[in-house]
N, C-alpha and C. Protein backbone atom coordinates (compact mmCIF):
# COMPACT_ATOMS: atom_id res chain seq x y z
N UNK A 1 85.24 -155.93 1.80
CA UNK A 1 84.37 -155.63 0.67
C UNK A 1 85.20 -154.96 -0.43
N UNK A 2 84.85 -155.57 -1.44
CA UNK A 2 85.71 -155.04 -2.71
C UNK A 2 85.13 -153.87 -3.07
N UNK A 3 85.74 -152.99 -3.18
CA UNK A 3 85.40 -151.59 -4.31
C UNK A 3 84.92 -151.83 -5.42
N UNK A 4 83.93 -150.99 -6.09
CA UNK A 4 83.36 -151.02 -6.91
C UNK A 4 83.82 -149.68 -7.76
N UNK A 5 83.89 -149.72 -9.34
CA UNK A 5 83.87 -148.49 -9.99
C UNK A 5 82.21 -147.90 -9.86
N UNK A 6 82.19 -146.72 -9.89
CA UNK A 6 80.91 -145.73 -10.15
C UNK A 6 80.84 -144.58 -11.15
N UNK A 7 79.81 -144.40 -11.95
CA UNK A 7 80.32 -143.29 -12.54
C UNK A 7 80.46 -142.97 -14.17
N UNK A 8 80.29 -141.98 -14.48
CA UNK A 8 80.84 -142.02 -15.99
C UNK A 8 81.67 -140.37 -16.26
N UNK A 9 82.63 -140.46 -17.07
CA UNK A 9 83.44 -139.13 -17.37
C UNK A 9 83.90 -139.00 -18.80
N UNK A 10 84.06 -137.85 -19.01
CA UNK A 10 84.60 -137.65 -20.53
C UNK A 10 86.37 -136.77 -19.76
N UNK A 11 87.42 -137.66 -20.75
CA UNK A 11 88.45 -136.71 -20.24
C UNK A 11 89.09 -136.44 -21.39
N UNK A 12 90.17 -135.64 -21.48
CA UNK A 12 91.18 -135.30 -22.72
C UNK A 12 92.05 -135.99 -22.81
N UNK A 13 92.15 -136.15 -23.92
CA UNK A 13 93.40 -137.30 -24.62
C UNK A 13 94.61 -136.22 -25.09
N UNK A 14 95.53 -136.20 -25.01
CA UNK A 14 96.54 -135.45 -25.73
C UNK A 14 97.23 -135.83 -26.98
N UNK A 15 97.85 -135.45 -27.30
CA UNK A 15 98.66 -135.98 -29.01
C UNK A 15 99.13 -136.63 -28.99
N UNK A 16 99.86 -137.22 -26.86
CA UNK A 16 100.78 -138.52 -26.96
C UNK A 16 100.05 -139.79 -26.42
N UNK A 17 98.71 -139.35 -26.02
CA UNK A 17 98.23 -140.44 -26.12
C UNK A 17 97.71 -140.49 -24.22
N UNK A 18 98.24 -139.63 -23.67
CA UNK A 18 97.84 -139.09 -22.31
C UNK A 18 96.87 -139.08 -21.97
N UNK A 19 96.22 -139.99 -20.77
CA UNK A 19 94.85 -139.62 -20.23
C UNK A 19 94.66 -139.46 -19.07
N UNK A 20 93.52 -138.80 -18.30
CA UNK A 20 93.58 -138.33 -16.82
C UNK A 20 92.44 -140.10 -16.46
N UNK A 21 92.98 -140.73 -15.22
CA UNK A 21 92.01 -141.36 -15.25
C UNK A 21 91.35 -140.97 -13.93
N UNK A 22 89.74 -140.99 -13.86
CA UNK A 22 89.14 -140.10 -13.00
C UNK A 22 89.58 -140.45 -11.57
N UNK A 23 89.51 -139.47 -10.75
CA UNK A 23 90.27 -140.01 -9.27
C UNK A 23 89.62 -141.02 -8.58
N UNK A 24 87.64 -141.13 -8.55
CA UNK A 24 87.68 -142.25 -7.70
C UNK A 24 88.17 -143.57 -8.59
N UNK A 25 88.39 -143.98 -9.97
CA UNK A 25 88.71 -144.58 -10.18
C UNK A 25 89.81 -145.17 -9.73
N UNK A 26 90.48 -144.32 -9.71
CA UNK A 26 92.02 -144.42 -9.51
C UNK A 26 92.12 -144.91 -7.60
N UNK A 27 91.24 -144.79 -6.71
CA UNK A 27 91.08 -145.41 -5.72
C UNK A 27 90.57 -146.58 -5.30
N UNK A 28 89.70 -146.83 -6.63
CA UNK A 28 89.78 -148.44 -6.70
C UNK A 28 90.74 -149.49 -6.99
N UNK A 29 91.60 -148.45 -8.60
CA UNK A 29 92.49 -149.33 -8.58
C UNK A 29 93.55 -149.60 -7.70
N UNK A 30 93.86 -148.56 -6.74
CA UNK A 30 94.62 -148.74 -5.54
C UNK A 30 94.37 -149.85 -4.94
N UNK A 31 93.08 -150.08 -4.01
CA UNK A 31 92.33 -151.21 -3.53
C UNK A 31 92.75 -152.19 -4.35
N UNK A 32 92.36 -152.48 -5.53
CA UNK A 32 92.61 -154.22 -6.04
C UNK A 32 93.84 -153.96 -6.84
N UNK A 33 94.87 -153.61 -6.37
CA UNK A 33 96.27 -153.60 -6.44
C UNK A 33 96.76 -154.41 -5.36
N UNK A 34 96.93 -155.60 -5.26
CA UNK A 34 98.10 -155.81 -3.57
C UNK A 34 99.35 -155.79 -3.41
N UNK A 35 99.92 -155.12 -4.35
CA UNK A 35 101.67 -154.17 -3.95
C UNK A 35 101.81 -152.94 -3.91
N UNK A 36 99.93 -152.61 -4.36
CA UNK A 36 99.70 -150.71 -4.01
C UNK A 36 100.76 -150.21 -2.80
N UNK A 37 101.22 -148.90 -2.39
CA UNK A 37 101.45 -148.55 -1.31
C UNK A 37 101.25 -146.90 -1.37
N UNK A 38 101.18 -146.29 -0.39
CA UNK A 38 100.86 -144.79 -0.49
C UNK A 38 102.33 -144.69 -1.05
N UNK A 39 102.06 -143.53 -2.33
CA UNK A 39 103.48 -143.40 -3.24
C UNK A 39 103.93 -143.93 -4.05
N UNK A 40 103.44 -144.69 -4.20
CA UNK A 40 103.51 -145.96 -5.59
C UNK A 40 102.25 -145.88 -6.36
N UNK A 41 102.24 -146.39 -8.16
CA UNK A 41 101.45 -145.96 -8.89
C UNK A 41 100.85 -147.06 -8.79
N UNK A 42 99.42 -147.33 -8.66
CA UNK A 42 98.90 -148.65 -8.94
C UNK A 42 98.79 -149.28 -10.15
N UNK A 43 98.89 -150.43 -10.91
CA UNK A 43 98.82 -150.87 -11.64
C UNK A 43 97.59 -151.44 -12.02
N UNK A 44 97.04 -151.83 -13.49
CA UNK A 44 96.02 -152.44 -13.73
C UNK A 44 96.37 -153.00 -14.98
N UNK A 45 95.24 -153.94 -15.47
CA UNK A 45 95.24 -154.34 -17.00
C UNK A 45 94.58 -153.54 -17.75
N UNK A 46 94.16 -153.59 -19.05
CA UNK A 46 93.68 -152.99 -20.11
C UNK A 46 93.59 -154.62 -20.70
N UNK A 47 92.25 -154.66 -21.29
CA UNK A 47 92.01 -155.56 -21.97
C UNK A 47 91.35 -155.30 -23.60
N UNK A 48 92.38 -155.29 -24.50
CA UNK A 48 91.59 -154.44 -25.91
C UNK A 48 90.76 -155.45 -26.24
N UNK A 49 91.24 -156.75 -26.61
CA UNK A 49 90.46 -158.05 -27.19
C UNK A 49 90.92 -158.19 -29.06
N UNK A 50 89.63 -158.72 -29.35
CA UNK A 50 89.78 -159.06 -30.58
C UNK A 50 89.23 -157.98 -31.72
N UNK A 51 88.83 -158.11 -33.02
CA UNK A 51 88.65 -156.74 -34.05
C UNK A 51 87.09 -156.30 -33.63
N UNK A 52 86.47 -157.36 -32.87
CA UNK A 52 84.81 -156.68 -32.35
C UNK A 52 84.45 -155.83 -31.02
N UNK A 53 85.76 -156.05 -30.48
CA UNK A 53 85.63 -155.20 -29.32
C UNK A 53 85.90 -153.69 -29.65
N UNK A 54 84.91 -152.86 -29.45
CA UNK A 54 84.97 -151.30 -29.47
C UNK A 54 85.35 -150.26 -28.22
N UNK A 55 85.71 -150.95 -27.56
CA UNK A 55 86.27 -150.28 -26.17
C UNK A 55 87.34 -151.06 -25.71
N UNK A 56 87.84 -150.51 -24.43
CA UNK A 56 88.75 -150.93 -23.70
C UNK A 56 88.59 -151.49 -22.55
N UNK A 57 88.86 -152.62 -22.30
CA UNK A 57 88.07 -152.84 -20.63
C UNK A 57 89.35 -152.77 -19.63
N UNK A 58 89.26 -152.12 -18.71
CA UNK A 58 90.23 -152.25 -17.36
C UNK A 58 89.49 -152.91 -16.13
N UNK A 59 90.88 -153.64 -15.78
CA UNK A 59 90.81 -154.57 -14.50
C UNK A 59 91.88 -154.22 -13.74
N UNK A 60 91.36 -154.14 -12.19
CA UNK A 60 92.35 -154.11 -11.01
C UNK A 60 92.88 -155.23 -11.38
N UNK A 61 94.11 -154.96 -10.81
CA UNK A 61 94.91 -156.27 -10.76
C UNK A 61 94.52 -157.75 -9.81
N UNK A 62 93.42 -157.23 -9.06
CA UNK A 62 93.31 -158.65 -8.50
C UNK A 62 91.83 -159.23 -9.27
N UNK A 63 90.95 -158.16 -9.84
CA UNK A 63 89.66 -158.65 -10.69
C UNK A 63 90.77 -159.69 -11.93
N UNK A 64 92.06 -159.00 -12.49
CA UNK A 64 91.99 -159.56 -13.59
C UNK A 64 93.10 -161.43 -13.24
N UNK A 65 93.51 -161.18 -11.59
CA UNK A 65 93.62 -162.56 -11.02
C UNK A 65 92.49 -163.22 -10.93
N UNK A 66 91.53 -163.00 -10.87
CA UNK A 66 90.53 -163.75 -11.04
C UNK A 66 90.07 -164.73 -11.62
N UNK A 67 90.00 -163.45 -13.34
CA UNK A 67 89.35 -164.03 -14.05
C UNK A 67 90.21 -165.50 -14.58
N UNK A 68 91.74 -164.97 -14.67
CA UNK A 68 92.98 -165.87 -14.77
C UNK A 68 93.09 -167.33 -14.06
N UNK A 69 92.47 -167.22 -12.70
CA UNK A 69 92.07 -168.26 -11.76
C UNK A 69 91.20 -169.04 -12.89
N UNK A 70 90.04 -168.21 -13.33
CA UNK A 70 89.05 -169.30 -13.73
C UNK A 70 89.17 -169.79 -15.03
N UNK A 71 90.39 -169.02 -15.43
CA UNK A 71 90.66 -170.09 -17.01
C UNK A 71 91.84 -170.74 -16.58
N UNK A 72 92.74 -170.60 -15.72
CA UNK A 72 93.62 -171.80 -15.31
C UNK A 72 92.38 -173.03 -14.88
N UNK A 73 91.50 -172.68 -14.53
CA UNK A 73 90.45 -173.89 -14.01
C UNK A 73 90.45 -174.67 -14.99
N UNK A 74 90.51 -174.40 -16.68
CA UNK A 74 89.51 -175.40 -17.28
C UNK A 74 90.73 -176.02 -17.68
N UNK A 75 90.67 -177.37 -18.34
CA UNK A 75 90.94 -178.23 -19.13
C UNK A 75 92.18 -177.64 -20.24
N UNK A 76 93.84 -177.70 -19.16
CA UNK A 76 94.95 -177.54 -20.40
C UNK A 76 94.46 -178.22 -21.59
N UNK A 77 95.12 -177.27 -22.57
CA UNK A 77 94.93 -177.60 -23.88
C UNK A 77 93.66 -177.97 -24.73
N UNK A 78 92.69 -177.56 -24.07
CA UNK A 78 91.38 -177.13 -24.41
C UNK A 78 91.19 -176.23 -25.35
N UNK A 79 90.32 -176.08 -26.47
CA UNK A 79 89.87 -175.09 -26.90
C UNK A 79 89.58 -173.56 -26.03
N UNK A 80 88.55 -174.23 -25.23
CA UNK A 80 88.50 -172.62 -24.81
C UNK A 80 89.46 -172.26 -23.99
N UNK A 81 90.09 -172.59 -23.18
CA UNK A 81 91.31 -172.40 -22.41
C UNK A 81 92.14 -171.42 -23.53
N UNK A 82 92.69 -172.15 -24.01
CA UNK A 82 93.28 -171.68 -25.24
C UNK A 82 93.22 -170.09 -25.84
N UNK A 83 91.98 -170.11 -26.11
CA UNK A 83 90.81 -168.69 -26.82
C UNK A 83 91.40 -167.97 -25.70
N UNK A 84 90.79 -168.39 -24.34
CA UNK A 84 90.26 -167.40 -23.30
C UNK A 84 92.12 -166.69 -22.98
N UNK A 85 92.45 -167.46 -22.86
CA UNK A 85 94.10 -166.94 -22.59
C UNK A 85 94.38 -166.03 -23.70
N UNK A 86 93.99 -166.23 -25.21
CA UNK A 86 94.73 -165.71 -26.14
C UNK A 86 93.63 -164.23 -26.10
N UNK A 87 92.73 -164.66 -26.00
CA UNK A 87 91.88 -163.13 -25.39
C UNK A 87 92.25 -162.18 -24.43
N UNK A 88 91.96 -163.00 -23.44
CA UNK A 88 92.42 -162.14 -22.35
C UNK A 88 93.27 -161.79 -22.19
N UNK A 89 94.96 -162.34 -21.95
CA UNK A 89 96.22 -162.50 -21.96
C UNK A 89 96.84 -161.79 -22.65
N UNK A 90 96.83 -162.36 -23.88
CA UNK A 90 97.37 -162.20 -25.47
C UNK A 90 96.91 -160.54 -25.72
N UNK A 91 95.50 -160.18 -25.83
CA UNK A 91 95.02 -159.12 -25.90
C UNK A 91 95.40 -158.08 -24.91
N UNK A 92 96.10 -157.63 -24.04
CA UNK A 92 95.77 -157.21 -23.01
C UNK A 92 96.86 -156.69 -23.14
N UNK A 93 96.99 -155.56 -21.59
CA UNK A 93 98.83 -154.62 -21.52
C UNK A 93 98.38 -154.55 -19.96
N UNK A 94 99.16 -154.93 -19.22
CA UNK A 94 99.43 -153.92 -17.94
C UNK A 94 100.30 -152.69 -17.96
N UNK A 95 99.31 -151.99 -17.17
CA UNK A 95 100.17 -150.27 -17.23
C UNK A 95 99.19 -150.14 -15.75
N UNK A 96 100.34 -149.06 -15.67
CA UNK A 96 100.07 -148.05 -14.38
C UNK A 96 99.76 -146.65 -14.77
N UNK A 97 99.29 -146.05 -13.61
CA UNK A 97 99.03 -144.87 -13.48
C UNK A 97 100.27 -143.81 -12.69
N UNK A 98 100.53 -142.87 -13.72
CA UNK A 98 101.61 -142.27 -13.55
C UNK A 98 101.32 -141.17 -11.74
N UNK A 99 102.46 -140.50 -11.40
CA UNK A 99 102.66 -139.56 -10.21
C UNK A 99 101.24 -138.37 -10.75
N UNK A 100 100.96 -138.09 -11.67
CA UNK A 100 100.16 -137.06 -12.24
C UNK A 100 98.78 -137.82 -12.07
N UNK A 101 98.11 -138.98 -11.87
CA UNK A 101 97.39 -139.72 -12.58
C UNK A 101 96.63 -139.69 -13.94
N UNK A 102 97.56 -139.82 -14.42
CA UNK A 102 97.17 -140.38 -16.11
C UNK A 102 98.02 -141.86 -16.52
N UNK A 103 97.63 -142.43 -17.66
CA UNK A 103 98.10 -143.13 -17.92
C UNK A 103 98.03 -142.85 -19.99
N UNK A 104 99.40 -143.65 -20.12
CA UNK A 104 99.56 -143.37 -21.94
C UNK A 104 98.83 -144.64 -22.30
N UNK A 105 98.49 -144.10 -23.08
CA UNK A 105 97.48 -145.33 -24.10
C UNK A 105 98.36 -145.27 -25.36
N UNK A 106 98.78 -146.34 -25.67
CA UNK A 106 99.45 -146.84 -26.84
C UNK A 106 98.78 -146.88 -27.89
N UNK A 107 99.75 -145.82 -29.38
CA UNK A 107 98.86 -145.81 -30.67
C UNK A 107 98.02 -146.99 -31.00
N UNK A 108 98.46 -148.03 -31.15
CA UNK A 108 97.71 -149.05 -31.04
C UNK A 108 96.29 -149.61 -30.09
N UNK A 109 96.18 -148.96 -29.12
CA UNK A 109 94.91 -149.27 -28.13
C UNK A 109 94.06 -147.75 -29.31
N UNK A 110 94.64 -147.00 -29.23
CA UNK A 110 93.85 -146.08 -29.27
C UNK A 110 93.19 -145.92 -30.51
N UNK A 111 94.08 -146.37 -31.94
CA UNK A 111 93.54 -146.64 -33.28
C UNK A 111 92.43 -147.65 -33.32
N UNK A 112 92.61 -148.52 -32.27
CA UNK A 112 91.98 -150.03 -32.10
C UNK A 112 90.60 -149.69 -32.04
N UNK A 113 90.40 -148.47 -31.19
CA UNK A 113 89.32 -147.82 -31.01
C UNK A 113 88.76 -146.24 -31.45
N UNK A 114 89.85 -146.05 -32.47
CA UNK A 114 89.31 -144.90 -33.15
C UNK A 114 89.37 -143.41 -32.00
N UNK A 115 90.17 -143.73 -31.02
CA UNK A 115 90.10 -142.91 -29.91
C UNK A 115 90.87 -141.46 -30.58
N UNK A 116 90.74 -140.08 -30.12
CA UNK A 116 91.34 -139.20 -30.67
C UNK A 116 91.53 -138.06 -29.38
N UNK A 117 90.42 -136.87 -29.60
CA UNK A 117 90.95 -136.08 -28.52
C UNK A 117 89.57 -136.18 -26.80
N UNK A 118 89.16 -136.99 -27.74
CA UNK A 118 88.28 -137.29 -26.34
C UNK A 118 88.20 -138.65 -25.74
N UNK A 119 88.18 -138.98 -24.46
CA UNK A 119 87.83 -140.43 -24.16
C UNK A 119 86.49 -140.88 -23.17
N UNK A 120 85.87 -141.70 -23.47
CA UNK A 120 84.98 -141.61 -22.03
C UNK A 120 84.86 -142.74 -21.91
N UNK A 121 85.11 -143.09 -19.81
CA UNK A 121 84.95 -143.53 -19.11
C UNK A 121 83.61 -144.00 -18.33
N UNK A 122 83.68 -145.24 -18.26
CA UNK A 122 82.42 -145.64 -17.58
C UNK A 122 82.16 -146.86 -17.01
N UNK A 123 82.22 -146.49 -15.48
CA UNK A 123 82.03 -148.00 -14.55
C UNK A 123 81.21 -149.11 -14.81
N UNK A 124 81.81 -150.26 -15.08
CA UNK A 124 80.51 -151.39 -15.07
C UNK A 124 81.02 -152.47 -14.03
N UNK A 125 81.21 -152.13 -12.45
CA UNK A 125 81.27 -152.27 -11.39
C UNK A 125 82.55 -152.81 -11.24
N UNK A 126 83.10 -154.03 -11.37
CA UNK A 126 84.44 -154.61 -11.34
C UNK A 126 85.32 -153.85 -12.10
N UNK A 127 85.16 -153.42 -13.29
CA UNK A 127 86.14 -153.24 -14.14
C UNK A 127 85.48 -151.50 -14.89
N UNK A 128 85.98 -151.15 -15.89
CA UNK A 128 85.60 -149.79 -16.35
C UNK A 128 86.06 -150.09 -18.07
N UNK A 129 85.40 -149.27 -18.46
CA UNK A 129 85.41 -149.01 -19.81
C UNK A 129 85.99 -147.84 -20.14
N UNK A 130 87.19 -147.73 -21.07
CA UNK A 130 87.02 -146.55 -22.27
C UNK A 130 86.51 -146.40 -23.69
N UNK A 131 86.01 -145.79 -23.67
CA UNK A 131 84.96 -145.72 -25.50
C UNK A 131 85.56 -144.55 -25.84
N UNK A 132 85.67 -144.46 -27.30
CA UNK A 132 85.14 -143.33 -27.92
C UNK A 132 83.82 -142.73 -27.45
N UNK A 133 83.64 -141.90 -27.28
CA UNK A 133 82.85 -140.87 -26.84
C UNK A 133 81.12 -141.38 -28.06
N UNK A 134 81.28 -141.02 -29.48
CA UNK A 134 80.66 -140.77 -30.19
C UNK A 134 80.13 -142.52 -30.32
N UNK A 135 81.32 -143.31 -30.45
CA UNK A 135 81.26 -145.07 -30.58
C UNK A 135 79.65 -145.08 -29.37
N UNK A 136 80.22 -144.57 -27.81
CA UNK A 136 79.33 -145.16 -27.22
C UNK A 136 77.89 -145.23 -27.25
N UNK A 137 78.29 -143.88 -27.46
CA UNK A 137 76.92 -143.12 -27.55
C UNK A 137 75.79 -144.03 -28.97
N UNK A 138 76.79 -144.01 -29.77
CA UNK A 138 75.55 -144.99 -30.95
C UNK A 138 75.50 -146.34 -30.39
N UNK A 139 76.55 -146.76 -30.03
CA UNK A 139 76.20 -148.65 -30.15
C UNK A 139 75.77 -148.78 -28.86
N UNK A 140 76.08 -148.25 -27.76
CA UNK A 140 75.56 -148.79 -26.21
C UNK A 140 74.38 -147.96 -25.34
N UNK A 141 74.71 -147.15 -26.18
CA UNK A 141 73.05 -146.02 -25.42
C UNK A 141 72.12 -146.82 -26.57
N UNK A 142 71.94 -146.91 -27.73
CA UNK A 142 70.90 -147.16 -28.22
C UNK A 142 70.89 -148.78 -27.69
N UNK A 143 71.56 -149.62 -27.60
CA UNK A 143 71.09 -150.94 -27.00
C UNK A 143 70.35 -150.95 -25.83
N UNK A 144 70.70 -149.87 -24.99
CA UNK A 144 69.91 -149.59 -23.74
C UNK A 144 68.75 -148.97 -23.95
N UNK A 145 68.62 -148.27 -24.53
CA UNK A 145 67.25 -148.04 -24.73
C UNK A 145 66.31 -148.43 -25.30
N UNK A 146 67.07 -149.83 -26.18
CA UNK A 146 65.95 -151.02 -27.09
C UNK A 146 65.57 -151.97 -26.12
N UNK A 147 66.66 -152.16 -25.19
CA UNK A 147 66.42 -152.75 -23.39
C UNK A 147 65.26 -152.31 -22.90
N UNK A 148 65.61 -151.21 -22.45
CA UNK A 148 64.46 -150.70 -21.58
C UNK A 148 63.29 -150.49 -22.52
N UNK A 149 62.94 -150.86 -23.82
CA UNK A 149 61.49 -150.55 -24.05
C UNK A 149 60.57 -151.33 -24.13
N UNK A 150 61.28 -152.46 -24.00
CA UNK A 150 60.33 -153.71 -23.45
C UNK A 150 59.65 -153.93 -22.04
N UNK A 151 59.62 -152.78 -21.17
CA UNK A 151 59.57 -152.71 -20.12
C UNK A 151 58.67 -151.58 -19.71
N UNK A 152 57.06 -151.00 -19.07
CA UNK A 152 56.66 -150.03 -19.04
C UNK A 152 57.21 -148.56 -18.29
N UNK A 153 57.04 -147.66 -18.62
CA UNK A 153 57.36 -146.64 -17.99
C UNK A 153 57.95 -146.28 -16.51
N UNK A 154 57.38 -147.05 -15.63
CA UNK A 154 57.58 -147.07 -14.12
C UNK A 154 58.50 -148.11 -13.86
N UNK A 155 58.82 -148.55 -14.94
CA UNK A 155 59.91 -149.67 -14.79
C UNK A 155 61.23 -149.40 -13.84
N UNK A 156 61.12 -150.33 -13.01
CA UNK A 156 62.72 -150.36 -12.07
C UNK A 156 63.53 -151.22 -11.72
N UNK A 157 64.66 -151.36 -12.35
CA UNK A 157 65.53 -151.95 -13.01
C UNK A 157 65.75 -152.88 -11.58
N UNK A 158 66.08 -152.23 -11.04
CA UNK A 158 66.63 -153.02 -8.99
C UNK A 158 65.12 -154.33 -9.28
N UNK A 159 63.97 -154.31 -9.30
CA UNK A 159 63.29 -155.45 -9.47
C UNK A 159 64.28 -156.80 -10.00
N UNK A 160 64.49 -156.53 -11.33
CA UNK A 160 65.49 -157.79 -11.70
C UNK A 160 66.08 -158.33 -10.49
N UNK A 161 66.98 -157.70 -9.37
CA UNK A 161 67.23 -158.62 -8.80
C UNK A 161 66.25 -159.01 -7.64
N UNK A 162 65.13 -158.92 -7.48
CA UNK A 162 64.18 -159.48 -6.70
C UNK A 162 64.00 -161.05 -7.23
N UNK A 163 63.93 -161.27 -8.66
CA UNK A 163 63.09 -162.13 -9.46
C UNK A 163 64.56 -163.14 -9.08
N UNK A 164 66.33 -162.93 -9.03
CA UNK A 164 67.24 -163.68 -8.35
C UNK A 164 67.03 -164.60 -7.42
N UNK A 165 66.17 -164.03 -6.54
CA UNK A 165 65.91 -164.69 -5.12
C UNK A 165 66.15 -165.99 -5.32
N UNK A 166 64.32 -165.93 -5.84
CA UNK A 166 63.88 -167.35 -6.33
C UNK A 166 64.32 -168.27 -7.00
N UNK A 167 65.70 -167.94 -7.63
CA UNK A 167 66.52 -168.86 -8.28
C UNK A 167 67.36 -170.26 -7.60
């Protein structure tokens, strides 16, 4: 069974760009590492993207074999093939997590996102997010809560996957 991220954190950024990444995180990315070893830093991706993406997405190294699997799937020299590589690929940095666990975020990831002395973290099961703190809070809390108001009070979200079944 694959590990899952859980969770959300606010951590400190330093002037060089230094971040703590939270520890159970950092035990997932161990898990979907397969050259992890006790003593060695695990590695992951960072996926910035294109000028609409407002966060950072991270992938274990074997989530982001994956996704790689399924665009080697389509059609060389395809349009989306193409995109999806220059997205994913093109966009992207592998880095590790240092003996301290932190990892440096490059001026560039971090301008990309307006990041400064705060960062926050937040599991969306395979992979994790960094936001600006203030970013998230306007663009993704208020989408969630224009979500959930279509929905009455006693509403519980775990239903959605009941209504799966039947699919």
């Amino acid at each position: 069974m694959v590990r899952r991220f859980r969770g959300e954190f606010h951590q400190k950024v330093d002037g060089k760009g230094r971040v703590s990444i939270p520890a159970d995180f950092r035990r997932v990315l161990e898990t979907g590492d397969p050259t992890w070893s006790d003593g060695k830093a695990p590695e992951f991706v960072i996926v910035y993207g294109d000028h609409r993406r407002a966060y950072l997405e991270c992938y274990t190294i074997d989530a982001a074999n994956e996704v790689d699997e399924q665009i080697a799937g389509l059609p060389r020299g395809s349009m989306e093939r193409r995109m999806l590589e220059r997205l994913f690929n093109g966009q992207s940095l592998k880095t590790g997590v240092d003996e301290t666990g932190r990892i440096v975020l490059p001026a560039k990831l971090r301008d990309k996102i307006g990041l400064d002395s705060m960062a926050y973290f937040i599991a969306t099961g395979d992979t994790f997010q960094i936001w600006k703190p203030e970013t998230f809070e306007a663009e993704e809390a208020a989408k969630t809560e224009a979500w959930l108001e279509q929905f009455p009070d006693d509403f519980d979200p775990l239903t959605l996957l009941d209504q799966r079944k039947g699919e």
